[in-house]
C-alpha atoms as a PDB file:
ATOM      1  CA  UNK A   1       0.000   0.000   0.000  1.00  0.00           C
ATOM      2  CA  UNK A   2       1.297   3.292  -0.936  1.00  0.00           C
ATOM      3  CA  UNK A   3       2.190   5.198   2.137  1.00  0.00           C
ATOM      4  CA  UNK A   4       2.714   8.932   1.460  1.00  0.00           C
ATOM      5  CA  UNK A   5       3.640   9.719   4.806  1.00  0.00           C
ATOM      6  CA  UNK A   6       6.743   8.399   4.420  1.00  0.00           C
ATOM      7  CA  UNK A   7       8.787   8.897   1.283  1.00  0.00           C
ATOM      8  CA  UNK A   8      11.452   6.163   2.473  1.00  0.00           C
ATOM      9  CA  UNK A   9       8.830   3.198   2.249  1.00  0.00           C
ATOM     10  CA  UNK A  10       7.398   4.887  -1.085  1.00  0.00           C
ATOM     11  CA  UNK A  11      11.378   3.996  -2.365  1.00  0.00           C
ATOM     12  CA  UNK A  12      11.474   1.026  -0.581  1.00  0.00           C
ATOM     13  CA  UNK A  13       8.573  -0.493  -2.121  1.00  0.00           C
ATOM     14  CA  UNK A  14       9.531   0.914  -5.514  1.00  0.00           C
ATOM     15  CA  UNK A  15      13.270  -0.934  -5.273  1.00  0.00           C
ATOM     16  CA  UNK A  16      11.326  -4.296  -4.370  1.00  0.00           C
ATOM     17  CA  UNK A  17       9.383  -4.226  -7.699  1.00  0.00           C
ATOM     18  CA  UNK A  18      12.442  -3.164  -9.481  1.00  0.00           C
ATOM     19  CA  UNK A  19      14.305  -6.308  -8.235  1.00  0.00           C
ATOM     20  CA  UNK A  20      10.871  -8.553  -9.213  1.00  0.00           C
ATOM     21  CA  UNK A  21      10.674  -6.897 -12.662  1.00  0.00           C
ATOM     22  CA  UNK A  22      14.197  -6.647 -13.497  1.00  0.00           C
ATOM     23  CA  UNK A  23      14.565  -9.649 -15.717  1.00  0.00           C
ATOM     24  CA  UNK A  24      11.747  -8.731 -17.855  1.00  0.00           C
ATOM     25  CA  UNK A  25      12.790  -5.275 -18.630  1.00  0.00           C
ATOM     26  CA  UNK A  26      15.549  -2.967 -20.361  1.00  0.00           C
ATOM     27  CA  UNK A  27      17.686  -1.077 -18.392  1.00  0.00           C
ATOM     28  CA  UNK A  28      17.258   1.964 -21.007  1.00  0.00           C
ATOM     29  CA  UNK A  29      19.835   4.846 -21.252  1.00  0.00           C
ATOM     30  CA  UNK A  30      20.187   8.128 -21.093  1.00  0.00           C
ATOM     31  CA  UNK A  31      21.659  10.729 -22.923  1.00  0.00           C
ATOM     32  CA  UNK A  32      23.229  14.091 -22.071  1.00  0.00           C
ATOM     33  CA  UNK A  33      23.033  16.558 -24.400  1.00  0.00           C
ATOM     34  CA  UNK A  34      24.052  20.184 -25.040  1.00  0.00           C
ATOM     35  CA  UNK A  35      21.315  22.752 -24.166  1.00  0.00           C
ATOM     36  CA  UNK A  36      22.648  25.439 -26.648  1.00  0.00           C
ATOM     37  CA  UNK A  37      21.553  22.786 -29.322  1.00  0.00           C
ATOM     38  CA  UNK A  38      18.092  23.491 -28.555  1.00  0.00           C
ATOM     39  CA  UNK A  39      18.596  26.940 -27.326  1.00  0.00           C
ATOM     40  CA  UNK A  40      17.991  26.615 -23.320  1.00  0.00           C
ATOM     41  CA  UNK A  41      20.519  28.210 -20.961  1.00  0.00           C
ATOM     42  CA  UNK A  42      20.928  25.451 -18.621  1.00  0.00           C
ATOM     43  CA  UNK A  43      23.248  23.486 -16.962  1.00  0.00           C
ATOM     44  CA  UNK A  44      22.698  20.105 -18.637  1.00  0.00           C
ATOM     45  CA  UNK A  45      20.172  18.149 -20.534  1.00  0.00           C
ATOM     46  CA  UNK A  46      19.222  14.580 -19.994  1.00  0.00           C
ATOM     47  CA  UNK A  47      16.916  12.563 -21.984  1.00  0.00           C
ATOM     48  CA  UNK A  48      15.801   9.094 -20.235  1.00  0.00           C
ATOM     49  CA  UNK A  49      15.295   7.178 -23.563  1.00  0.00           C
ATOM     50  CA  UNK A  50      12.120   4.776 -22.593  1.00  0.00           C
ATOM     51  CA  UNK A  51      11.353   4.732 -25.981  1.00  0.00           C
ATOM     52  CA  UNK A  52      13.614   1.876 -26.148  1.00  0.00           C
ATOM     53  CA  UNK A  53      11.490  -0.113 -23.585  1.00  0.00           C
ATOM     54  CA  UNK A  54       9.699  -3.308 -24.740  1.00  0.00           C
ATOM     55  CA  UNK A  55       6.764  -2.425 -26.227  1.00  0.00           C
ATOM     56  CA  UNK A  56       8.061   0.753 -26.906  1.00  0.00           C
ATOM     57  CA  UNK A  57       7.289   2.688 -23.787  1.00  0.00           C
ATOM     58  CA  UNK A  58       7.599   2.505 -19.873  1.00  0.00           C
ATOM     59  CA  UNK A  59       4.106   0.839 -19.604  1.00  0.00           C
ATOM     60  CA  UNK A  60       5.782  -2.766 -20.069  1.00  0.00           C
ATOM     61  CA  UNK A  61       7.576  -1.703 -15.950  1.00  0.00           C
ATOM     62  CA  UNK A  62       3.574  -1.034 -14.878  1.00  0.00           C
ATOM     63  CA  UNK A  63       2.504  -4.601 -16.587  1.00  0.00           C
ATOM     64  CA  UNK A  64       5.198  -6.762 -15.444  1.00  0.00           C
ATOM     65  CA  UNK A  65       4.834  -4.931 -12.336  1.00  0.00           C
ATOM     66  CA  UNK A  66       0.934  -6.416 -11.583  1.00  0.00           C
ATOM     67  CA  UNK A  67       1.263  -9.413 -13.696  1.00  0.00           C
ATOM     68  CA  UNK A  68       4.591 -10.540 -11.813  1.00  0.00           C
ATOM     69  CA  UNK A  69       2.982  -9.491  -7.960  1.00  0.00           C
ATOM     70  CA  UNK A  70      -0.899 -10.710  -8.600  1.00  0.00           C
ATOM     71  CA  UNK A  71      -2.525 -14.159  -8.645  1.00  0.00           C
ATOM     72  CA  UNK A  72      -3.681 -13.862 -12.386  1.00  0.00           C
ATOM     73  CA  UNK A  73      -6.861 -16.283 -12.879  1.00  0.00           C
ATOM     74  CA  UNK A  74      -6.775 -18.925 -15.853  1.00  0.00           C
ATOM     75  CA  UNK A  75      -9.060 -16.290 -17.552  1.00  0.00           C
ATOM     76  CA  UNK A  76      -6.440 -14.188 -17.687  1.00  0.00           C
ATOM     77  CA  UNK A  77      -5.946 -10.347 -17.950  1.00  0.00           C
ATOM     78  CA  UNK A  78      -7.700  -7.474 -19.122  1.00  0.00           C
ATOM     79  CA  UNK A  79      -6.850  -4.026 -19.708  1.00  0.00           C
ATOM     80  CA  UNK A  80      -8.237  -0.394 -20.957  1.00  0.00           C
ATOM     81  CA  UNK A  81      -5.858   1.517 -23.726  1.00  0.00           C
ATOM     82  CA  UNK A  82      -5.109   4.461 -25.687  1.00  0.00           C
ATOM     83  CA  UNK A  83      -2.118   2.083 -27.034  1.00  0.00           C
ATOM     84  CA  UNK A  84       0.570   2.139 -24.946  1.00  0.00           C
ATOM     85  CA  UNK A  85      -0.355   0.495 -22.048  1.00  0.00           C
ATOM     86  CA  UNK A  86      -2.176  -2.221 -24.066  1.00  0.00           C
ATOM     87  CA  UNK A  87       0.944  -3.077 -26.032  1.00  0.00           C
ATOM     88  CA  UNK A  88       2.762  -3.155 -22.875  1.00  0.00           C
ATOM     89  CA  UNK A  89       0.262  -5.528 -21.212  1.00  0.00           C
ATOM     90  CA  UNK A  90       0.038  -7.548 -24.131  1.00  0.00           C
ATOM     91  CA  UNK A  91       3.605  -8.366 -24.213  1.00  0.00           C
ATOM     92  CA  UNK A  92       4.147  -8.952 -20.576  1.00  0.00           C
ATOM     93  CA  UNK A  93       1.253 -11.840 -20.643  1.00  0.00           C
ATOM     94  CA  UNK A  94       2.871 -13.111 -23.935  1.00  0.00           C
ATOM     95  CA  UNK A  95       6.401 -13.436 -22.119  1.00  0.00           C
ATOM     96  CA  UNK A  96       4.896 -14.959 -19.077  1.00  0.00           C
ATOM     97  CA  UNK A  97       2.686 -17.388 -20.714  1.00  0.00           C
ATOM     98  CA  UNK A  98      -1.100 -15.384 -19.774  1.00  0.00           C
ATOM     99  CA  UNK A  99      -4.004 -14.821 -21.966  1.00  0.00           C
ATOM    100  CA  UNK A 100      -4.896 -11.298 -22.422  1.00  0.00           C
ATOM    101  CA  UNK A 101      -7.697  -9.239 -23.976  1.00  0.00           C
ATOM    102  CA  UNK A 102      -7.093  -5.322 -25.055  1.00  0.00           C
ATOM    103  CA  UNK A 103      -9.793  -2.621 -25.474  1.00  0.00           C
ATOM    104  CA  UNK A 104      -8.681   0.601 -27.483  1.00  0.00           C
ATOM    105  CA  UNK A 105     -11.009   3.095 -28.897  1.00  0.00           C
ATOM    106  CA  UNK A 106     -10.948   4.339 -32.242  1.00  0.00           C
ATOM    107  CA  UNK A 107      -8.305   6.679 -31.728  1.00  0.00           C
ATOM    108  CA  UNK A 108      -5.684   4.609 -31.220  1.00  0.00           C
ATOM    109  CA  UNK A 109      -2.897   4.813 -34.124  1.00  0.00           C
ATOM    110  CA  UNK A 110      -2.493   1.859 -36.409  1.00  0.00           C
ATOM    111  CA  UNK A 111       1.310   1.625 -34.518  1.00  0.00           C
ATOM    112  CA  UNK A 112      -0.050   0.733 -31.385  1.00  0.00           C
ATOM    113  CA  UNK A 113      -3.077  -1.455 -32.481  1.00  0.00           C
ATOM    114  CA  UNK A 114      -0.655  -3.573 -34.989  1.00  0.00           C
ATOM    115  CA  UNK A 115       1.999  -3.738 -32.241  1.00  0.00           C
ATOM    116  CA  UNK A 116      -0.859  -5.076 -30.034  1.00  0.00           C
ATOM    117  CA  UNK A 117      -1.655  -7.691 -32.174  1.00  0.00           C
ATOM    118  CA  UNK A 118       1.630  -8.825 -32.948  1.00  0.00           C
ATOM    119  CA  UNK A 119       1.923  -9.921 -29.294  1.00  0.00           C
ATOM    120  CA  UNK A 120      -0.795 -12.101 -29.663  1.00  0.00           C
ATOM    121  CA  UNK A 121      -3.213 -10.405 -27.403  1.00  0.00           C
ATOM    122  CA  UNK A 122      -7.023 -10.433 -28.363  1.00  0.00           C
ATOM    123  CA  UNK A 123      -8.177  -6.934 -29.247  1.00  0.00           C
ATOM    124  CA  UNK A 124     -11.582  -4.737 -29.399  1.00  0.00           C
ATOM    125  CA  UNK A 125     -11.465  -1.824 -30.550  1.00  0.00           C
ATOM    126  CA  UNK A 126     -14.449   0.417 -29.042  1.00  0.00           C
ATOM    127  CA  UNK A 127     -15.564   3.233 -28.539  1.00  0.00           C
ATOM    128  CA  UNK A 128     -13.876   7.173 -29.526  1.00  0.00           C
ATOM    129  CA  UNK A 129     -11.881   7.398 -26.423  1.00  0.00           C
ATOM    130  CA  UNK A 130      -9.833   5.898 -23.667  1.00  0.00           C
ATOM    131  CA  UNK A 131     -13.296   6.110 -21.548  1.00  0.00           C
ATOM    132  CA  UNK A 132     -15.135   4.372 -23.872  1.00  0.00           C
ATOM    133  CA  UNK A 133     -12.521   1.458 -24.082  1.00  0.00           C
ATOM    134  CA  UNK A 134     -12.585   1.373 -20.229  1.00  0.00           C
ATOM    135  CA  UNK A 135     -15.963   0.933 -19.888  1.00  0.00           C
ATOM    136  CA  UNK A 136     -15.964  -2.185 -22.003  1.00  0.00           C
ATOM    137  CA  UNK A 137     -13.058  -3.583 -20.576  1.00  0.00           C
ATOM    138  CA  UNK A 138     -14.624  -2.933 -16.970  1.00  0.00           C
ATOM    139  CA  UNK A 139     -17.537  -5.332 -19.009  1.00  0.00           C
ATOM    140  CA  UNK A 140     -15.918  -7.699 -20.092  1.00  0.00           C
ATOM    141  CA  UNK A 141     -13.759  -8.106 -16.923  1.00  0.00           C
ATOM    142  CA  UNK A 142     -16.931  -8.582 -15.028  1.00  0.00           C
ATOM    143  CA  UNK A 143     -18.136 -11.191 -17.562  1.00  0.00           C
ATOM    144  CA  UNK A 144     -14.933 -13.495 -18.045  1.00  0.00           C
ATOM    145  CA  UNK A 145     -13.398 -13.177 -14.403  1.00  0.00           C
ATOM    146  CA  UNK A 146     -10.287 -11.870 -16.480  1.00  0.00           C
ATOM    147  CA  UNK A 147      -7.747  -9.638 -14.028  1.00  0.00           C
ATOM    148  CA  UNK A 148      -8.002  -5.892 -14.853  1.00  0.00           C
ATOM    149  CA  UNK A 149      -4.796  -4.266 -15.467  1.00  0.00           C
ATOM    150  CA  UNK A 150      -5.037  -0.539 -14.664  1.00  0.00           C
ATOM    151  CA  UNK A 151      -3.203   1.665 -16.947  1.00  0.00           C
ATOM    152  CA  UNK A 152      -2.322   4.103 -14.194  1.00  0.00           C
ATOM    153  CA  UNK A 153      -4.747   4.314 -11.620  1.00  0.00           C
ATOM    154  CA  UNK A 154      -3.274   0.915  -9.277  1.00  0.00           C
ATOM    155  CA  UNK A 155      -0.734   0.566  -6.576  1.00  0.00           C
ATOM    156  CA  UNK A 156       1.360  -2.268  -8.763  1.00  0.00           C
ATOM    157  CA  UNK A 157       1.305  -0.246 -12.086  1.00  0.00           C
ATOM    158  CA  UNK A 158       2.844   3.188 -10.033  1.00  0.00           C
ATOM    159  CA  UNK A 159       5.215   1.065  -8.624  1.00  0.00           C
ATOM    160  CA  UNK A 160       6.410  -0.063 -12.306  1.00  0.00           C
ATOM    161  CA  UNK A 161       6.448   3.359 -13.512  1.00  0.00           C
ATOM    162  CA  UNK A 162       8.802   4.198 -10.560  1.00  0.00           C
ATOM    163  CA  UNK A 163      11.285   1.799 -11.641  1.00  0.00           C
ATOM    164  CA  UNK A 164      12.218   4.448 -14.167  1.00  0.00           C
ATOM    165  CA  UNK A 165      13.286   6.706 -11.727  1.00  0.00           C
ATOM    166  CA  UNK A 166      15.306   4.397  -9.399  1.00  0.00           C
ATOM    167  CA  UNK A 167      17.247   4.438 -12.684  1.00  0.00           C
ATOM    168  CA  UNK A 168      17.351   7.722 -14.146  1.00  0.00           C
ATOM    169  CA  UNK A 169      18.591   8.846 -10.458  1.00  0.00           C
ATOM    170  CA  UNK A 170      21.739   6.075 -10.967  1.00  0.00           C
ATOM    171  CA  UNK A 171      22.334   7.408 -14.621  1.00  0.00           C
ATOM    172  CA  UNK A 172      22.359  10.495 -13.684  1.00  0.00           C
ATOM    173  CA  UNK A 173      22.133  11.310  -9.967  1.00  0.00           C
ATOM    174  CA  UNK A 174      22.527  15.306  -9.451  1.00  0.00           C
ATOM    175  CA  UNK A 175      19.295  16.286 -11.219  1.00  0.00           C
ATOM    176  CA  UNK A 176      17.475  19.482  -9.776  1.00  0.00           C
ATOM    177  CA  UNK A 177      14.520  19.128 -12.193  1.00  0.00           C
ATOM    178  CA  UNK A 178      12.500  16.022 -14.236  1.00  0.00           C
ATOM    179  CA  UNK A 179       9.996  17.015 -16.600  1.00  0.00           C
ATOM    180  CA  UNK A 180       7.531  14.102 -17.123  1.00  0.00           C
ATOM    181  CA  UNK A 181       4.774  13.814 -19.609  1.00  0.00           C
ATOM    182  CA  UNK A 182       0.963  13.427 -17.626  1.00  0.00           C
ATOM    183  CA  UNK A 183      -2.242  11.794 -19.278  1.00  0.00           C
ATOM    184  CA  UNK A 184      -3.830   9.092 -16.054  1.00  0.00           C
ATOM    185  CA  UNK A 185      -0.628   9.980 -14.223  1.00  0.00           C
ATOM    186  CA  UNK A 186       0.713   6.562 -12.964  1.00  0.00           C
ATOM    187  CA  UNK A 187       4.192   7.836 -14.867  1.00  0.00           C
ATOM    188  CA  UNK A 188       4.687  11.307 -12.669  1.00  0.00           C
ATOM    189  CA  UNK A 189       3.083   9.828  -9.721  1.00  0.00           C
ATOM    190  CA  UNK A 190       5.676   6.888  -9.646  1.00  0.00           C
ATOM    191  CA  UNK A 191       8.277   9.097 -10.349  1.00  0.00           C
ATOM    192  CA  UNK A 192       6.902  11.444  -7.493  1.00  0.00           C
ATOM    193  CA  UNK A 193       7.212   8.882  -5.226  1.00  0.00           C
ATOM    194  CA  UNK A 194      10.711   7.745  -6.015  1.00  0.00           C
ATOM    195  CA  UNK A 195      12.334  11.230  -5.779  1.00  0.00           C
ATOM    196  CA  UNK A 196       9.898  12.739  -2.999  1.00  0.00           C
ATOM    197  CA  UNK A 197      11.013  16.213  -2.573  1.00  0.00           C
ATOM    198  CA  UNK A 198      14.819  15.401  -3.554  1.00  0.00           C
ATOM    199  CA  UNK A 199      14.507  16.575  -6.570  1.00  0.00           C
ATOM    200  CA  UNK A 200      11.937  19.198  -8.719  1.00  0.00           C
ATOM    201  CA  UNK A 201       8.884  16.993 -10.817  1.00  0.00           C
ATOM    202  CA  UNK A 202       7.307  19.158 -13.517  1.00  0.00           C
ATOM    203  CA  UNK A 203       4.342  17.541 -15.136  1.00  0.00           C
ATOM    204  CA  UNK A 204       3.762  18.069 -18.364  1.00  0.00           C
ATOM    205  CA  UNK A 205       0.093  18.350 -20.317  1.00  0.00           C
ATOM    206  CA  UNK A 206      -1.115  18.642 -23.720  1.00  0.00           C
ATOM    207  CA  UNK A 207      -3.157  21.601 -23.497  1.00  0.00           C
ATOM    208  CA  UNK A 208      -6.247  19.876 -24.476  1.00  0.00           C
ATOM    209  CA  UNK A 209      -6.253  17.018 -22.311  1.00  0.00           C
ATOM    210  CA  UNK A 210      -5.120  18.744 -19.190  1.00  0.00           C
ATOM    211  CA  UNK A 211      -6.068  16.026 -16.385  1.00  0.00           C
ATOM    212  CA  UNK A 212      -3.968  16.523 -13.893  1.00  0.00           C
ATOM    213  CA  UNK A 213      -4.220  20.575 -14.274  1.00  0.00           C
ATOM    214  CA  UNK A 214      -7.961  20.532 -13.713  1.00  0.00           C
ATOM    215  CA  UNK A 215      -7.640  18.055 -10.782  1.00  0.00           C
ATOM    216  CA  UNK A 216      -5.595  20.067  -8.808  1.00  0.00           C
ATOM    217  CA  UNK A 217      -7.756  23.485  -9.709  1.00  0.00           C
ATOM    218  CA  UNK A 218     -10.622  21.421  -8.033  1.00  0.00           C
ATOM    219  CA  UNK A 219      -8.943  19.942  -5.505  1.00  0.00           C
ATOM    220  CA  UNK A 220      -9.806  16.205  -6.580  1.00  0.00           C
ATOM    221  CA  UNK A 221      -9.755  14.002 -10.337  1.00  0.00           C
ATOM    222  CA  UNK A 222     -12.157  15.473 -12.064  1.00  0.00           C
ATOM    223  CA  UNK A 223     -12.991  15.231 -15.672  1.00  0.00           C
ATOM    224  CA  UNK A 224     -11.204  17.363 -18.099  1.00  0.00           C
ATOM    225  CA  UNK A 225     -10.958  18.098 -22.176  1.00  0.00           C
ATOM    226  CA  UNK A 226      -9.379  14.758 -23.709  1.00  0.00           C
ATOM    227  CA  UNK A 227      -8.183  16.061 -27.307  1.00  0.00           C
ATOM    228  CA  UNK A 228      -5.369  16.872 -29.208  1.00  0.00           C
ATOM    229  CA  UNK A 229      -2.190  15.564 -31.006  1.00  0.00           C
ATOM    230  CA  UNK A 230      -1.275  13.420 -27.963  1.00  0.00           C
ATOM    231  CA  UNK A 231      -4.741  11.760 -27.587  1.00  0.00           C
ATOM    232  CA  UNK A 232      -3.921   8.453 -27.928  1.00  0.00           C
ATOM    233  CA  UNK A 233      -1.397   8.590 -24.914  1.00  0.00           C
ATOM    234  CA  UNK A 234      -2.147  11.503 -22.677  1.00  0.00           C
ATOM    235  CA  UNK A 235      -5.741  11.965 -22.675  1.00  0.00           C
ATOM    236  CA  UNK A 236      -7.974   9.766 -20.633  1.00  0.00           C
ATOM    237  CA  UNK A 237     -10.281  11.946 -19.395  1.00  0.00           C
ATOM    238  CA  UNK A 238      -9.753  12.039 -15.780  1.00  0.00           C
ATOM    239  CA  UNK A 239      -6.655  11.466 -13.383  1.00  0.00           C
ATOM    240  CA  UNK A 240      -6.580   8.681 -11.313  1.00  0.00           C
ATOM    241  CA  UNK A 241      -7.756   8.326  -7.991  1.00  0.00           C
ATOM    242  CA  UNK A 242      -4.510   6.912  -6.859  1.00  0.00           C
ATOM    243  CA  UNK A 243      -2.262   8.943  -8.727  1.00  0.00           C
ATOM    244  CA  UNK A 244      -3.843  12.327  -7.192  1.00  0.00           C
ATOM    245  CA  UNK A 245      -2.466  12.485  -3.464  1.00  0.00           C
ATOM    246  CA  UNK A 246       1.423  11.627  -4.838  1.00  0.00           C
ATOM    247  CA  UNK A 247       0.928  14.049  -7.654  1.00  0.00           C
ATOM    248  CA  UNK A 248      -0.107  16.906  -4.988  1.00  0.00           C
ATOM    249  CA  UNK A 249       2.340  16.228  -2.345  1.00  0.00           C
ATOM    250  CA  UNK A 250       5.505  16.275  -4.383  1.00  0.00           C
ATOM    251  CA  UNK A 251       4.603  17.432  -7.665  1.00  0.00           C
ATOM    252  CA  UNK A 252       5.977  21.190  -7.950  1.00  0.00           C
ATOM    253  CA  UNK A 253       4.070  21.701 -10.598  1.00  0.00           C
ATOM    254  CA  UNK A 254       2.002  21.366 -13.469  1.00  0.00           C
ATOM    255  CA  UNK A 255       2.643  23.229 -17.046  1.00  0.00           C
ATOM    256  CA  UNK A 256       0.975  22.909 -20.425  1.00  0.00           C
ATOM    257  CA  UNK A 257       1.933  22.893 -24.178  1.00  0.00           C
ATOM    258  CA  UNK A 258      -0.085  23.645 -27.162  1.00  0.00           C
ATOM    259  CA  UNK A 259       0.095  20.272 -30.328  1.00  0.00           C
ATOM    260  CA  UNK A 260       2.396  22.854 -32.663  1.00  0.00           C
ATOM    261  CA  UNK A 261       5.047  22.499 -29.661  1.00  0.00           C
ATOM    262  CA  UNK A 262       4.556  18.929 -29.222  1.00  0.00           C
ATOM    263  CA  UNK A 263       5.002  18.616 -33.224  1.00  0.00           C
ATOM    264  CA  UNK A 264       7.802  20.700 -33.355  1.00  0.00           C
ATOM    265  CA  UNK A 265       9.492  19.014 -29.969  1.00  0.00           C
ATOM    266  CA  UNK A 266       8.552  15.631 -31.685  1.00  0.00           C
ATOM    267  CA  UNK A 267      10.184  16.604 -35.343  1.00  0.00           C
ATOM    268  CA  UNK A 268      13.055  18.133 -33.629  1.00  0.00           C
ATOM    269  CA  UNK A 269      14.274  15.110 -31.367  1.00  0.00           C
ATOM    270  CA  UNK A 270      13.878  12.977 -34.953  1.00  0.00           C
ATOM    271  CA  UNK A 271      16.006  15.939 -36.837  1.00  0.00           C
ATOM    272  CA  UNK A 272      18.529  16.499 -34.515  1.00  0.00           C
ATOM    273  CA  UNK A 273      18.900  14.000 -32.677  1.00  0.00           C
ATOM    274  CA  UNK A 274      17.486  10.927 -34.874  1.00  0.00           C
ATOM    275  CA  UNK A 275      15.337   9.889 -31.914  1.00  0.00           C
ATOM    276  CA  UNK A 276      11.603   8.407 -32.898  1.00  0.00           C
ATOM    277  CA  UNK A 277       9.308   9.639 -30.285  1.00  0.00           C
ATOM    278  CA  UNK A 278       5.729   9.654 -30.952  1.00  0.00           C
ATOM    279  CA  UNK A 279       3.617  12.746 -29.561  1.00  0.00           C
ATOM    280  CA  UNK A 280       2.932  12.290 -26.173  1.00  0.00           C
ATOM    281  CA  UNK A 281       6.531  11.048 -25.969  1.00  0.00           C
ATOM    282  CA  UNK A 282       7.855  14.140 -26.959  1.00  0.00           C
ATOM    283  CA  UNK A 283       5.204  16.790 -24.520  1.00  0.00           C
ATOM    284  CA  UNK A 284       8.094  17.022 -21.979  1.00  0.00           C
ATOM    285  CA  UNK A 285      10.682  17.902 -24.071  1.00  0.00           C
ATOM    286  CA  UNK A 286       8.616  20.187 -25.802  1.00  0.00           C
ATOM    287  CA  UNK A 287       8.084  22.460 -22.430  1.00  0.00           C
ATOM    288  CA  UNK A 288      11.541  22.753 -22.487  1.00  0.00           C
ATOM    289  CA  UNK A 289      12.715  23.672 -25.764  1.00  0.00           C
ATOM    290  CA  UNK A 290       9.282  26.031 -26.481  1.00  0.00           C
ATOM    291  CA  UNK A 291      10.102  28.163 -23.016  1.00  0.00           C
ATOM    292  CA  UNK A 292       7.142  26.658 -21.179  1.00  0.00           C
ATOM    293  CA  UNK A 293       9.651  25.709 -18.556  1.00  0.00           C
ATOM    294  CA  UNK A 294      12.431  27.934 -18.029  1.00  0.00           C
ATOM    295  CA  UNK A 295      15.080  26.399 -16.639  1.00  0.00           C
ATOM    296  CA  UNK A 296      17.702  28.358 -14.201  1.00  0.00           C
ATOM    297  CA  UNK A 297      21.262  28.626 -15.682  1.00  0.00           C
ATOM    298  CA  UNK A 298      23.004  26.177 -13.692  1.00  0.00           C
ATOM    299  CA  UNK A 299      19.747  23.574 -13.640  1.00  0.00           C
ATOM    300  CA  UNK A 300      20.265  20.219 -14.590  1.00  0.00           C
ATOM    301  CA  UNK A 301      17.609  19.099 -16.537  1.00  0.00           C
ATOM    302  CA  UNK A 302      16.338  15.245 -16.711  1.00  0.00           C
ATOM    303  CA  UNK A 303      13.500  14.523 -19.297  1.00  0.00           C
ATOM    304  CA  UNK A 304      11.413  10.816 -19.953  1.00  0.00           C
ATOM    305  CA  UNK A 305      11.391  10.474 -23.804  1.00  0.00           C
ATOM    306  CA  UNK A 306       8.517   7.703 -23.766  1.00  0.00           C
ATOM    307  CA  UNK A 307       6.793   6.488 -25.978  1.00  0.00           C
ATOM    308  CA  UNK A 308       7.841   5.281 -29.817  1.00  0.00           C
ATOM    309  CA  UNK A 309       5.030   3.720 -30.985  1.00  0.00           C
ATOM    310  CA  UNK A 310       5.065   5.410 -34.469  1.00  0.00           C
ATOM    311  CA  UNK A 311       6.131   5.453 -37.823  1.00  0.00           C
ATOM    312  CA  UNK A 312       8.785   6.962 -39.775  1.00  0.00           C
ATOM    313  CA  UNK A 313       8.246   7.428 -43.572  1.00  0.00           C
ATOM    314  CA  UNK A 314      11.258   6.933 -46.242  1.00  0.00           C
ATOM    315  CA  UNK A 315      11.594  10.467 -46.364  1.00  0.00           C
ATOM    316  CA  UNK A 316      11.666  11.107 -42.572  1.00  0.00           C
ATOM    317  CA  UNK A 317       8.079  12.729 -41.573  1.00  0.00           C
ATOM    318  CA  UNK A 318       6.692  11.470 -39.011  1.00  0.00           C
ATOM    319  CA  UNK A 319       3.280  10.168 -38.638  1.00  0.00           C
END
């Protein structure tokens, strides 16, 4: 159980799945690079490259996280996606042997629902949005007996999404400030609860999907816009109920970015750098490099890359 009165069992519990999941994951690097590239007057940049994760993003640490620490039933596992989290799912139960069903609404890009099928889940696509493909999954769990799989809103799957930062803080340890991408917020809140107040989290929000932004205007998840470029990763409608405490204890703060910076963030890390993020995997950088966040001069930056579930064209647009 996540205790947030004490930020030494939040790490403690965090290390503990990081030793059970361990085998199953990459360890996936980081990158420093020069700031004046991008022109920011900071310290240092460095990009966590989860891209590189199975599956493509750091949803595969959340699904090895429950699937590893639950008793799954023979019906197997269920779980709710805008992509992402369903490919991760999908290949965790494929490595470990575990049927497993995946709802995704409409919006999901033909990246994720191809890489979802090439794991060999069973998928249904329903419904416009991430809500919509909850709801049926929530059905269909109730029906089959399958285990439901949270994509960011359960104890197991922010402990995953901690994992990154138990290794973002050994690759690079002196870090004043992480900017992290939000949609459900299992990512920041894990990360939240790794660093405590050690180090500055920013979250990071497409402008029209701003969950965690109107959650803590109200005081509490409440439902928000869920639109935009980033849709398919960072817009599920609400924050989750979990996520909310960790995200307003030791969350600094919240920013937002319009889709032409996440474009531009996302066509700049493929230009300059030759890195393949898809649009909600590129929101974080994009705060920094569109003067969203303004870094101090001696900050040290650290920013999650994550996802790469998209494609690249022969002549290099991305898509």
């Amino acid at each position: 159980m996540l205790d947030l009165d004490s930020s030494e069992k939040l790490r403690n519990e965090i290390s503990e799945i990081e030793r059970r999941i361990r085998p199953y994951v990459r360890r996936t690097p980081s990158i420093e690079i020069d700031p004046a590239d991008f022109g920011v007057a900071c310290a240092t940049i460095t990009l966590k490259l989860e891209l590189m994760q199975y599956a493509g993003s750091f949803k595969t640490r959340g699904a090895f996280a429950n699937l590893l620490s639950r008793a799954v039933p023979s019906a197997g596992v269920v779980a709710a996606s805008g992509g992402n989290h369903g490919a991760a799912v999908a290949y965790a139960a494929m490595r470990l042997g575990i049927p497993a069903t995946i709802f995704v609404p409409k919006i999901s890009s033909p990246a994720k629902i191809d890489r979802i099928r090439s794991y060999g889940a069973r998928l249904e696509i329903r419904g416009d949005l991430y809500a919509d493909a909850l709801a049926a999954s929530q059905e269909f769990e109730r029906e089959s007996g399958a285990m439901a799989v949270h994509a960011f809103d359960q104890i197991e799957t922010i402990q995953g999404q901690g994992t990154l930062a138990f290794e973002l803080e050994q690759q690079a340890p002196n870090l004043d400030t992480v900017l992290v991408g939000v949609g459900g917020g299992g990512l920041v809140a894990g990360i939240a609860a790794w660093y405590g107040r050690r180090t500055r989290i920013v979250g990071v929000e497409p402008r029209k999907s701003p969950t965690l932004t109107r959650a803590l205007e109200a005081g509490k998840p409440v439902d928000a816009e869920a639109g935009g470029i980033a849709a398919d990763s960072l817009a599920p409608r609400r924050v989750g109920e979990l996520v909310f405490p960790l995200a307003r204890q030791y969350v600094e703060r919240v920013v937002l970015v319009d889709d032409e910076m996440i474009a531009d963030a996302q066509q700049r890390l493929w230009n300059e750098l030759r890195v393949v993020a898809e649009p909600g995997g590129s929101a974080a950088f994009a705060a920094l490099i569109s003067g969203v966040y303004v870094p101090s001069s001696g900050e040290r930056v650290g920013i999650v890359v994550s996802g790469g579930n998209t494609v690249v064209t022969l002549r290099g647009a991305l898509q």
